[in-house]
Protein backbone atom coordinates (compact mmCIF):
# COMPACT_ATOMS: atom_id res chain seq x y z
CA UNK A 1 0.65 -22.36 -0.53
CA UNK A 2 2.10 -18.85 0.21
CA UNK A 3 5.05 -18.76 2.46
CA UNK A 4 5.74 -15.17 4.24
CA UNK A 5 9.08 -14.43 4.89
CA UNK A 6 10.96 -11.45 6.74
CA UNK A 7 13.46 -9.64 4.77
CA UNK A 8 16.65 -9.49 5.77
CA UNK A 9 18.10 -6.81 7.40
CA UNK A 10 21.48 -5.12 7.43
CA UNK A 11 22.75 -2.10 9.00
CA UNK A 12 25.83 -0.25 7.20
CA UNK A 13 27.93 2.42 8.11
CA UNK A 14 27.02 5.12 5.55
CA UNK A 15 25.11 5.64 2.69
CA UNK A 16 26.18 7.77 -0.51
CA UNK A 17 22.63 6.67 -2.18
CA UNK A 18 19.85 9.17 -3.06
CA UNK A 19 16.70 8.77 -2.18
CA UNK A 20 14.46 7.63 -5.26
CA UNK A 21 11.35 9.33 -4.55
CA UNK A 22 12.26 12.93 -3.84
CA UNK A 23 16.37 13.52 -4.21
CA UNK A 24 17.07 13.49 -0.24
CA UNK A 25 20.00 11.82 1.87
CA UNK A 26 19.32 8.03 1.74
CA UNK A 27 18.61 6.14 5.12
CA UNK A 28 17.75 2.89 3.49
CA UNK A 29 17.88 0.64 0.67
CA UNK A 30 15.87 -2.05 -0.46
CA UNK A 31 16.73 -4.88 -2.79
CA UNK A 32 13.54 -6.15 -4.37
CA UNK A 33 12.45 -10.24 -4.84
CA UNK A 34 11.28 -9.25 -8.22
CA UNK A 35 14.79 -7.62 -9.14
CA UNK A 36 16.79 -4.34 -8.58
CA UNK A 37 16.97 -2.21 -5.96
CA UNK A 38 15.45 1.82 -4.42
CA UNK A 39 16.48 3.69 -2.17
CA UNK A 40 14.70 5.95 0.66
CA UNK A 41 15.15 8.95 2.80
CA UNK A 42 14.59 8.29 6.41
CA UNK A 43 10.61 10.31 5.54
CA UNK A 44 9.95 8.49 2.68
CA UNK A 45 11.13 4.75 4.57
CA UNK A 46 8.80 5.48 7.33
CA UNK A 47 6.03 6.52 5.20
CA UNK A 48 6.24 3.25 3.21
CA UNK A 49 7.22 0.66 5.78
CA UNK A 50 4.78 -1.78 5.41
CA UNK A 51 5.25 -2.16 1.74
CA UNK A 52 8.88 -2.36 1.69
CA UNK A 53 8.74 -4.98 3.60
CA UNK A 54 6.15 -6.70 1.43
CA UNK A 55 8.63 -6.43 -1.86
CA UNK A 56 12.10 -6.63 0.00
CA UNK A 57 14.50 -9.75 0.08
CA UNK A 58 16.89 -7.61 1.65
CA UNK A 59 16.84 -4.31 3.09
CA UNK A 60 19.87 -2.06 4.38
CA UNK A 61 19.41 0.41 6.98
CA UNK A 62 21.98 3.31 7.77
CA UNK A 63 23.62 2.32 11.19
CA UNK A 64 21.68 4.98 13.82
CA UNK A 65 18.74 5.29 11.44
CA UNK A 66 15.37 4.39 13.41
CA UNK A 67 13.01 2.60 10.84
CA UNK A 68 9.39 2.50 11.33
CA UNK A 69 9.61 -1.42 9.57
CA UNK A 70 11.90 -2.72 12.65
């Protein structure tokens, strides 16, 4: 039996990450169920909503950020 479960979510002040896909400001981070963690720019979050929240346990979001995923 598969259980689905919302991530949780946590909003933080500021982030001093980088964005893992293309270098840019990161909006959010997520920490993976499988281990580890990426982070996103506020374009690349958006664009891959939906499977961040498949793979997340835990995702922060920088406070003011407006996330597609919410």
């Amino acid at each position: 039996m598969t259980t689905l479960l919302s991530p949780a979510i946590d909003t933080v002040g500021e982030m001093t990450e980088r964005c893992d896909r293309c270098g840019a400001a990161a909006k959010l981070e997520v920490v993976l169920t499988s281990g580890g963690d990426l982070a996103f720019c506020g374009h690349h979050a958006n664009r891959h909503h939906a499977d961040i929240t498949k793979v997340a346990s835990m995702i922060r979001i920088e406070d003011g950020f407006e996330w597609a995923g919410k």
